[in-house]
C-alpha atoms as a PDB file:
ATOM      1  CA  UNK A   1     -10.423  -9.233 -21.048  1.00  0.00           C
ATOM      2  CA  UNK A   2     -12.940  -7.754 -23.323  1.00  0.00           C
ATOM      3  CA  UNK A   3     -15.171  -5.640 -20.852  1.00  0.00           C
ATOM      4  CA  UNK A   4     -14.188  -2.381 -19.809  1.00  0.00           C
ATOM      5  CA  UNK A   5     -12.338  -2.659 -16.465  1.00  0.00           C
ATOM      6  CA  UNK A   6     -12.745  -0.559 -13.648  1.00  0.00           C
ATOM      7  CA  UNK A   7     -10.588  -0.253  -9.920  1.00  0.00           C
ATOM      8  CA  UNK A   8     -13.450  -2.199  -8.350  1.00  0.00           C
ATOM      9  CA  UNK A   9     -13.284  -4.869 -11.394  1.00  0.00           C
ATOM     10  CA  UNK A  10     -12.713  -8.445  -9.580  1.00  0.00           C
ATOM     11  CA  UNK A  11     -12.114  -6.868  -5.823  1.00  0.00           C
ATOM     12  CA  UNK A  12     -11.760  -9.770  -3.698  1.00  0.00           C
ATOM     13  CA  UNK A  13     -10.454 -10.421  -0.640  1.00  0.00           C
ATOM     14  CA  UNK A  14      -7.232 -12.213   0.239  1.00  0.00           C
ATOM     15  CA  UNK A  15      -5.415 -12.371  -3.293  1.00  0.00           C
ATOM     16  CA  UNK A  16      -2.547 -12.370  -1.422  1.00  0.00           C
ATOM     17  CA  UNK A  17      -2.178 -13.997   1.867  1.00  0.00           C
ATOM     18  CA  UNK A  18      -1.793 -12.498   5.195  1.00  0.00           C
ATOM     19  CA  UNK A  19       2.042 -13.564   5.240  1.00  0.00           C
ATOM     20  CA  UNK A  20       2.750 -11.656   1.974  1.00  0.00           C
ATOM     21  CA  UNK A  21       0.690  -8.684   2.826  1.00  0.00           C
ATOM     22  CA  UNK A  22       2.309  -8.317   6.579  1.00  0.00           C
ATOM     23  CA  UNK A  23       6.224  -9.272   5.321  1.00  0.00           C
ATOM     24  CA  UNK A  24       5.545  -6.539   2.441  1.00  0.00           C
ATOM     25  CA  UNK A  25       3.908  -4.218   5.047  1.00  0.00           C
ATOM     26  CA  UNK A  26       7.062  -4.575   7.349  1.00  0.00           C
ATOM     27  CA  UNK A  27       9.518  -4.638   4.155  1.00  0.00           C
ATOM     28  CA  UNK A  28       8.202  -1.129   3.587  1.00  0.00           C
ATOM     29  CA  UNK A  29       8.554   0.029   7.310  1.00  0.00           C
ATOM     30  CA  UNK A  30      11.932  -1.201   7.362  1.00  0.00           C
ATOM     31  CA  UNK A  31      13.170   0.162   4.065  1.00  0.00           C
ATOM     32  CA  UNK A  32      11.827   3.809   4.873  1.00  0.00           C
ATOM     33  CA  UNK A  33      13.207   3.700   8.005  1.00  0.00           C
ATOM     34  CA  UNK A  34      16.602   2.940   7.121  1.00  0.00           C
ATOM     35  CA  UNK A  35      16.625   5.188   3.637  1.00  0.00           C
ATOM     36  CA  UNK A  36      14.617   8.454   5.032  1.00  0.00           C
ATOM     37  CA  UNK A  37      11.643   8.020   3.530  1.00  0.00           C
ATOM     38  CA  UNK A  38      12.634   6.035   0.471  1.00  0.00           C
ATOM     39  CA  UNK A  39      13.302   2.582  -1.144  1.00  0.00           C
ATOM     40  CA  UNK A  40      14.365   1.244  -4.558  1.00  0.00           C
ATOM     41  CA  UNK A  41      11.029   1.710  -6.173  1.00  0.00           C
ATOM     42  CA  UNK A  42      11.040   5.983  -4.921  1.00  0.00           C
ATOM     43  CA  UNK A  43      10.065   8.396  -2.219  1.00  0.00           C
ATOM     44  CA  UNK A  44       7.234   6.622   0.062  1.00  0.00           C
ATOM     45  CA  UNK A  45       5.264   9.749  -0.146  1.00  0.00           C
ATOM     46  CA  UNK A  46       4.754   9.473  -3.779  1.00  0.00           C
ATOM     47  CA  UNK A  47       4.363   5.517  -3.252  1.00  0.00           C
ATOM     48  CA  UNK A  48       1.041   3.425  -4.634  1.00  0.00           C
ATOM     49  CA  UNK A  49       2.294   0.196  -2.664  1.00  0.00           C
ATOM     50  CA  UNK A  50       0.825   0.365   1.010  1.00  0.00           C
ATOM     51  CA  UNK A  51      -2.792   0.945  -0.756  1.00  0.00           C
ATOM     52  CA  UNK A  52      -2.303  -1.913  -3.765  1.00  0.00           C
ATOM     53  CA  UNK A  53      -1.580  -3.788  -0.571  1.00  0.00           C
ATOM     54  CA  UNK A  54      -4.493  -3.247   1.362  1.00  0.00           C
ATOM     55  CA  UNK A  55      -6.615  -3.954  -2.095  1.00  0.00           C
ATOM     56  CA  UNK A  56      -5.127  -7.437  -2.717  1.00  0.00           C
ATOM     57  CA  UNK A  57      -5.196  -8.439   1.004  1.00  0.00           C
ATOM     58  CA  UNK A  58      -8.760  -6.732   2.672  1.00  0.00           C
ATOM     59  CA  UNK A  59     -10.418  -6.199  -0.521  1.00  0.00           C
ATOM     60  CA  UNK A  60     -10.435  -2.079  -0.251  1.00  0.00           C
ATOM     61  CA  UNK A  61     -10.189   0.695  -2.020  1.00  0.00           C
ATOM     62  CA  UNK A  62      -7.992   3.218  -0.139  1.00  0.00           C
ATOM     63  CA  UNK A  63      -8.414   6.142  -2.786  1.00  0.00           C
ATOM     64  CA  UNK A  64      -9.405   9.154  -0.480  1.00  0.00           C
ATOM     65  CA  UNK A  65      -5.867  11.431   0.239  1.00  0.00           C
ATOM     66  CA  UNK A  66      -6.477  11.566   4.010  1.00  0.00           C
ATOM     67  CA  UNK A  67      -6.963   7.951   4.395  1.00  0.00           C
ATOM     68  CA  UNK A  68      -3.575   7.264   2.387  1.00  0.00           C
ATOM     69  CA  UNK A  69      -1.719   9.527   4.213  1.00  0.00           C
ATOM     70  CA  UNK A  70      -2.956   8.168   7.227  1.00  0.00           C
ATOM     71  CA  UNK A  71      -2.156   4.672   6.439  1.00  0.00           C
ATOM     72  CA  UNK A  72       1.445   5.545   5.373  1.00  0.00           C
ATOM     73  CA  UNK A  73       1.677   7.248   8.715  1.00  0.00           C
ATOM     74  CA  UNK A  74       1.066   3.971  10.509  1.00  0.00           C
ATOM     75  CA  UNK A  75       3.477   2.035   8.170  1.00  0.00           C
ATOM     76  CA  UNK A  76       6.057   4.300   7.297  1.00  0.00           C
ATOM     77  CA  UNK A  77       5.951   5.859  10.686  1.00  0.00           C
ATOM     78  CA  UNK A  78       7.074   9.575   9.033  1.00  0.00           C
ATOM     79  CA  UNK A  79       4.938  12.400   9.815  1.00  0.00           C
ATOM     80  CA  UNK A  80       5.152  14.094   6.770  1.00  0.00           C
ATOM     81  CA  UNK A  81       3.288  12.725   4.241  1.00  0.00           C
END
């Protein structure tokens, strides 16, 4: 790729499918719940996966702190983020 590349380069919607994007969603629920806040990968508050998700799938940028501590809320279900 020969042009410079930004985070809004190619945004599409549905690069991954719903399936993928809910399962992956869930896996994340799951694997905080049962690890207190953590999976294989690190601590879900420091974690970039719940907004590279909603990129692939709804064609978003969540960049703004609030909103991603919001949305890891919802997923994660832990306050303290």
């Amino acid at each position: 790729m020969s042009k410079k590349i930004t985070c809004k380069t190619g945004l599409k919607k549905e690069i991954i499918s719903k399936e993928v994007y809910e399962r992956e969603r869930e896996l994340c629920q799951q694997l905080s719940r049962e690890n207190g806040g953590k999976c294989g990968w690190g601590k879900c508050s420091e974690c970039g996966v719940l907004p590279l998700l909603e990129k692939l799938y709804k064609g978003i940028l969540v960049e703004d702190e609030q909103e991603i501590r919001e949305l890891k809320k919802i997923v994660t279900r832990f306050g303290d983020f």
